[in-house]
Every structure is written in C-alpha cells, then in structure tokens.
N, C-alpha and C. Protein backbone atom coordinates (compact mmCIF):
# COMPACT_ATOMS: atom_id res chain seq x y z
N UNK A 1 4.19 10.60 17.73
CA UNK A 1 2.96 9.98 17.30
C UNK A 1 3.24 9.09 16.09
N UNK A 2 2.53 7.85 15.70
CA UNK A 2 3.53 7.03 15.18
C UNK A 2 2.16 6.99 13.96
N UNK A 3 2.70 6.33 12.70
CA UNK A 3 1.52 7.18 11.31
C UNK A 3 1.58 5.50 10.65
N UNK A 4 0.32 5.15 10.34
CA UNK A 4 -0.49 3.85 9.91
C UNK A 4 -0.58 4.40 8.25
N UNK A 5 -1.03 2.80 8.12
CA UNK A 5 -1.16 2.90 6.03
C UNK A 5 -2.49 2.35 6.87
N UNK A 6 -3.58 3.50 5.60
CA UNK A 6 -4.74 2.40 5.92
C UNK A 6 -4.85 1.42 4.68
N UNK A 7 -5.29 0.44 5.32
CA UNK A 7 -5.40 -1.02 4.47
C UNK A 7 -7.31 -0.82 4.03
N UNK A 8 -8.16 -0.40 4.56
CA UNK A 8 -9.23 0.16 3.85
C UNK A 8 -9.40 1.65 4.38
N UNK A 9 -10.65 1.88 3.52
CA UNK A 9 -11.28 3.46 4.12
C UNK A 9 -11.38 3.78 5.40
N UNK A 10 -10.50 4.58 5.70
CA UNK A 10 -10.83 5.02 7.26
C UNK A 10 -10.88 6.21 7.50
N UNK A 11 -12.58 6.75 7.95
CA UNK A 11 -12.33 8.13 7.83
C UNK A 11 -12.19 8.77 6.23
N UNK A 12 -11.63 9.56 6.41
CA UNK A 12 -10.82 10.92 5.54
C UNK A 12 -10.03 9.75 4.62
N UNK A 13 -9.65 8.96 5.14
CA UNK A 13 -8.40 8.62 4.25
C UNK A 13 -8.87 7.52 4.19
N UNK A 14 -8.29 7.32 2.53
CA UNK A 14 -8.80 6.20 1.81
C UNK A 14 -7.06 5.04 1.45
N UNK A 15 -7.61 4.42 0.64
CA UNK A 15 -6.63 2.90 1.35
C UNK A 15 -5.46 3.18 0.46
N UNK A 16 -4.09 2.93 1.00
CA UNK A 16 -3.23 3.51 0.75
C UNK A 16 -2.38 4.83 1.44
N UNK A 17 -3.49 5.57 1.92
CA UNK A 17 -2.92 6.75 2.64
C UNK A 17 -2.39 6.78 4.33
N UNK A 18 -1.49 7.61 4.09
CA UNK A 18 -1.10 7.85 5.52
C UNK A 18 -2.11 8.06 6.58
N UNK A 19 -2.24 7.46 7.26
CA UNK A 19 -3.40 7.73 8.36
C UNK A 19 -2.59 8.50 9.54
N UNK A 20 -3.13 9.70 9.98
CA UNK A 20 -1.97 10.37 11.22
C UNK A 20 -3.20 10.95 12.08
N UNK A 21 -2.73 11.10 13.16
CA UNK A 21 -3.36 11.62 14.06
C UNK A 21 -4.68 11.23 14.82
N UNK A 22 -4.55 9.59 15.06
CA UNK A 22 -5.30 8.90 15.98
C UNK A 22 -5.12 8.70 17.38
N UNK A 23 -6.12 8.32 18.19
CA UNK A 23 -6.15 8.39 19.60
C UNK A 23 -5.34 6.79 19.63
N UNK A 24 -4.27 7.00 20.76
CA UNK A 24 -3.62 5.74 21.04
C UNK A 24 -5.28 4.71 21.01
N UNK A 25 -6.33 4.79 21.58
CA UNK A 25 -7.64 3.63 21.58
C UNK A 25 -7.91 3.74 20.08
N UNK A 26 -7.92 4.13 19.51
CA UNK A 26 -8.39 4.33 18.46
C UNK A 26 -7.53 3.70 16.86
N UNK A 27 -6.45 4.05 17.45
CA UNK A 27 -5.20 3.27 16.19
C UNK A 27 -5.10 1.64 16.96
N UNK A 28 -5.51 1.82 17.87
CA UNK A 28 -4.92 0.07 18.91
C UNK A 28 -6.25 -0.69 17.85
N UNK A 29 -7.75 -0.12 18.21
CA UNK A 29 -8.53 -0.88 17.82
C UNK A 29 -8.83 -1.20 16.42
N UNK A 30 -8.07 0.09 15.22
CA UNK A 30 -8.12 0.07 13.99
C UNK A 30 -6.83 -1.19 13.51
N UNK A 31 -6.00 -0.99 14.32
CA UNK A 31 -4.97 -2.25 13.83
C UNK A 31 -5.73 -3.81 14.10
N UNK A 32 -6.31 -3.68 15.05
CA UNK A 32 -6.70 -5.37 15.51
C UNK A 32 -8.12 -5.67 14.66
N UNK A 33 -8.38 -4.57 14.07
CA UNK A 33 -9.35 -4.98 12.71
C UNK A 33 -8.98 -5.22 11.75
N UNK A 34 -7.19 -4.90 11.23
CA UNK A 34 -6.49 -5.08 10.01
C UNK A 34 -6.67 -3.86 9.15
N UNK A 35 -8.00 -2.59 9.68
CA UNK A 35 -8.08 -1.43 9.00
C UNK A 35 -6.72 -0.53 8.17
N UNK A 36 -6.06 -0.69 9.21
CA UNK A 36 -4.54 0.12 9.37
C UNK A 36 -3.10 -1.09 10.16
N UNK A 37 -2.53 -0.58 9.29
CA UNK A 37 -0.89 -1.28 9.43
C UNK A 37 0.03 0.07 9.80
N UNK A 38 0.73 -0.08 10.77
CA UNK A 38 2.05 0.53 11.08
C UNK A 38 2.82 0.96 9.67
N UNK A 39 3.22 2.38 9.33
CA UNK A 39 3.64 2.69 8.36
C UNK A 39 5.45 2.22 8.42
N UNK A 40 5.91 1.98 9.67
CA UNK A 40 7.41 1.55 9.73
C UNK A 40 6.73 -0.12 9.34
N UNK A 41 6.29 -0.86 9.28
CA UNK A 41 6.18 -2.22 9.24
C UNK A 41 6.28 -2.34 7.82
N UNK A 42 5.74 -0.94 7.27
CA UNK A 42 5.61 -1.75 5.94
C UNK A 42 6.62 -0.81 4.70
N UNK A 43 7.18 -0.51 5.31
CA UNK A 43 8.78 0.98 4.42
C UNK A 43 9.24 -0.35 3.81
N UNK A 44 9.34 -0.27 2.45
CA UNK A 44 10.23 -0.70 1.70
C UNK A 44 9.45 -2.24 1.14
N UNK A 45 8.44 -2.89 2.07
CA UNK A 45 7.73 -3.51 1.60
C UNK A 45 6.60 -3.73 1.12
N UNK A 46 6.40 -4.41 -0.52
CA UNK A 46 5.40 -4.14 -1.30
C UNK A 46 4.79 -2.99 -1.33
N UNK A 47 5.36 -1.63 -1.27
CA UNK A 47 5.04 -0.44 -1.15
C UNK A 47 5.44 0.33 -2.48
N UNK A 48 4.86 1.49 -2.79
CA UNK A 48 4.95 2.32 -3.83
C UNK A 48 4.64 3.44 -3.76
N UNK A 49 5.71 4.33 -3.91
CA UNK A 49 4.76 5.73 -3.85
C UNK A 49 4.01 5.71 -5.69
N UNK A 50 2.78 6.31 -5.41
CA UNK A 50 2.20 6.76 -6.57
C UNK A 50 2.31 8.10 -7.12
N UNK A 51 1.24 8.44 -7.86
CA UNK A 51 1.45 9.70 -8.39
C UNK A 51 0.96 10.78 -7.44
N UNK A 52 2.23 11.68 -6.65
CA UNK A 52 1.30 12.69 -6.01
C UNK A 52 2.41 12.58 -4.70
N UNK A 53 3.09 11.16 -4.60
CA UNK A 53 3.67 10.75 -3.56
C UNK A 53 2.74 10.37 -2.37
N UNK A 54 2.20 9.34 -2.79
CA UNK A 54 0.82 9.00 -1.90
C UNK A 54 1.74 7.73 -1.64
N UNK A 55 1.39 6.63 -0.32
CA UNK A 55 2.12 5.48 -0.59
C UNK A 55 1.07 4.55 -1.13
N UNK A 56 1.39 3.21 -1.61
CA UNK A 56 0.11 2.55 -2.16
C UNK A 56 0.52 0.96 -2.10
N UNK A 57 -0.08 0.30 -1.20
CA UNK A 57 0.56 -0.91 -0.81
C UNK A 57 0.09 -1.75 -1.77
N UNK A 58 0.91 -2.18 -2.58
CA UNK A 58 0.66 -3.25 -3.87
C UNK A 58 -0.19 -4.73 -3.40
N UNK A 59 0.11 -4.90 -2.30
CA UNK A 59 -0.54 -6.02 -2.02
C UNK A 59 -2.40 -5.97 -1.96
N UNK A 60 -2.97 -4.78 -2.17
CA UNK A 60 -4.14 -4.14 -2.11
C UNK A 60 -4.65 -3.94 -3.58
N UNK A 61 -3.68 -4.11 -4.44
CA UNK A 61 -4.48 -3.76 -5.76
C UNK A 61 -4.40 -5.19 -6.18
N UNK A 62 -5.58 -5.06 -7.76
CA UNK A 62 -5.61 -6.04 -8.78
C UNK A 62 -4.74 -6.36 -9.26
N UNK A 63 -4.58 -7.12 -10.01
CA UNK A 63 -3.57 -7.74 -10.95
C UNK A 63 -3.08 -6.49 -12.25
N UNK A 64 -4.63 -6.25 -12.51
CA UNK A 64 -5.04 -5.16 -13.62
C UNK A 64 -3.98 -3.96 -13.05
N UNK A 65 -4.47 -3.50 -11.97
CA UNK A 65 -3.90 -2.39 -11.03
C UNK A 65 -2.29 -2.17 -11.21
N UNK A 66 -2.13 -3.52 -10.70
CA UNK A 66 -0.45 -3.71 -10.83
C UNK A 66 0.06 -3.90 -12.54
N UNK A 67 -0.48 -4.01 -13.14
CA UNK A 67 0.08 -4.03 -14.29
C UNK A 67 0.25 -2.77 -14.92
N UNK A 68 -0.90 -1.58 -14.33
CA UNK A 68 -1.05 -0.70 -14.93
C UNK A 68 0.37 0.09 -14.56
N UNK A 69 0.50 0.46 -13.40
CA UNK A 69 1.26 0.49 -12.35
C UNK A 69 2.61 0.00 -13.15
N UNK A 70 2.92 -1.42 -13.39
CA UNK A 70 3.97 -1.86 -14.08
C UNK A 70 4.51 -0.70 -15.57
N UNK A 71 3.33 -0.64 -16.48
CA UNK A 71 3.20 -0.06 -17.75
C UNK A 71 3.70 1.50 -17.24
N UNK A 72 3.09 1.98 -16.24
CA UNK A 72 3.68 3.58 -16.07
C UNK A 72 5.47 3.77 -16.00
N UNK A 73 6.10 2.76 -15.00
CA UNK A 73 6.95 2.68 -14.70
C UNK A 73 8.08 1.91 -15.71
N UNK A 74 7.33 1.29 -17.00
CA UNK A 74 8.11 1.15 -18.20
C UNK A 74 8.32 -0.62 -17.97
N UNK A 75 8.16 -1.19 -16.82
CA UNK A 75 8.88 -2.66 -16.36
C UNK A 75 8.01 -3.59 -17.05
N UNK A 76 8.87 -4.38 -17.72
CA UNK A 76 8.03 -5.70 -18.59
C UNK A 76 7.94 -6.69 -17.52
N UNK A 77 6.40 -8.02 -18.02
CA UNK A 77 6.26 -8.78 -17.56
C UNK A 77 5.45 -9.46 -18.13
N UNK A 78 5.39 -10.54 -18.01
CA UNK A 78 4.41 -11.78 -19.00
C UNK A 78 2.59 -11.51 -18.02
N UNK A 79 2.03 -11.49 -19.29
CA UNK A 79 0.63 -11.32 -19.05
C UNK A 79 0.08 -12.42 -18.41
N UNK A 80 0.60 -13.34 -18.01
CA UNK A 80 0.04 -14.72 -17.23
C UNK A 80 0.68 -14.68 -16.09
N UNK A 81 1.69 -13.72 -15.38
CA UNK A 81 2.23 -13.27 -14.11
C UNK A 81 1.05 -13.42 -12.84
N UNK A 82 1.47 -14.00 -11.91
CA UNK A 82 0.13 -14.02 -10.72
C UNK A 82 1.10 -12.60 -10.30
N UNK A 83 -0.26 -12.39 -9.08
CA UNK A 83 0.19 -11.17 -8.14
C UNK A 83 1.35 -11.20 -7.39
N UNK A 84 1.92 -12.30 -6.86
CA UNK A 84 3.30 -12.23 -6.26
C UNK A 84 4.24 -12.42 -6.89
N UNK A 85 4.41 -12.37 -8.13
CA UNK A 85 5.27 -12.19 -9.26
C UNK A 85 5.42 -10.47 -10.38
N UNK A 86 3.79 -10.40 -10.10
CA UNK A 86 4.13 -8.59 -10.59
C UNK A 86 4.66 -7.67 -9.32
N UNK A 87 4.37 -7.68 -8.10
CA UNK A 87 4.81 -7.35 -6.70
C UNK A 87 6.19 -7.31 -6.64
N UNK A 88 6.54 -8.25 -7.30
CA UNK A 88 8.31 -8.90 -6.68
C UNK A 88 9.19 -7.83 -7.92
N UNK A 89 8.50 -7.53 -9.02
CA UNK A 89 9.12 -6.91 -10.31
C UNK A 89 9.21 -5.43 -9.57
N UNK A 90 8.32 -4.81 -9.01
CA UNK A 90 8.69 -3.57 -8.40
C UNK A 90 10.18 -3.27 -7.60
N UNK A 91 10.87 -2.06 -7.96
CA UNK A 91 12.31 -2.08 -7.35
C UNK A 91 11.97 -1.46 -5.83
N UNK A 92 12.90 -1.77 -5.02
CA UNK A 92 12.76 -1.42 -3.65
C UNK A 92 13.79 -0.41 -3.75
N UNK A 93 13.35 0.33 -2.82
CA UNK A 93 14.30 1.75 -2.75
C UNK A 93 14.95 1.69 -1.47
C-alpha cells in the first residue's frame, strides 16, 4: 500500500502528515485534486522532518515558517531571502 504527504487537511491528517491507508479510488481522486502527493515523489525533496518526526514539506509553509524552522536548526540567512532561497539552505539527507 503506497503512503501520500497530504498537501492540505485530509481527514485525520493534517498537511504535512503521512496519509496511509486509502482506497486505491480514493488516493487516485485525492491526488488529481493536489490534496495528497506520493510520499516516494517527494523523499529528500523540500522535505523536513519536524519535531516529533512528522514530515513537513517546506514548500507549504511561510517565509516566517521557514525561517523559524531555519532559527531551530541554527542555519543563517539574510532576512530579505525569498522562499526558494530559505528552501535551498535546508540540508538534504
């Protein structure tokens, strides 16, 4: 059975989280809404585990978000950084 990031609230699980245990109709029609993304599509990209080991797809938060995010993890960056420049500062594992 193959496990989605939801990209908004779906259900139980809110955005960021592993979504598991959908009906093949049911994950087909949540992807072609953009609700949920394939969790292999997105390993290693713009991804983060957070606190708790939740995953949390950076491309979904604020600027604010990501900075905060930046500040936990100690990584400097100029306060006039757009979002695909604080994104890109995250290390890939």
């Amino acid at each position: 059975m193959s496990k989605y990031i939801a990209k908004q609230s779906v259900g139980r699980f809110k955005t960021g989280e592993v979504v598991e245990g959908l009906t093949e109709k049911r994950a087909k029609f949540l992807l072609e809404q953009g609700a949920i993304v394939e969790a292999e599509a997105v390993e290693g990209e713009d991804v983060d585990t957070g606190e708790g080991g939740e995953v949390v797809e950076l491309d979904t938060l604020t600027n604010k978000e990501l900075k905060a995010l930046l500040d936990e993890e100690g990584i400097e960056y100029n306060a006039s950084d757009d979002k695909k420049t604080l994104i890109a500062l995250f290390p890939k594992d």
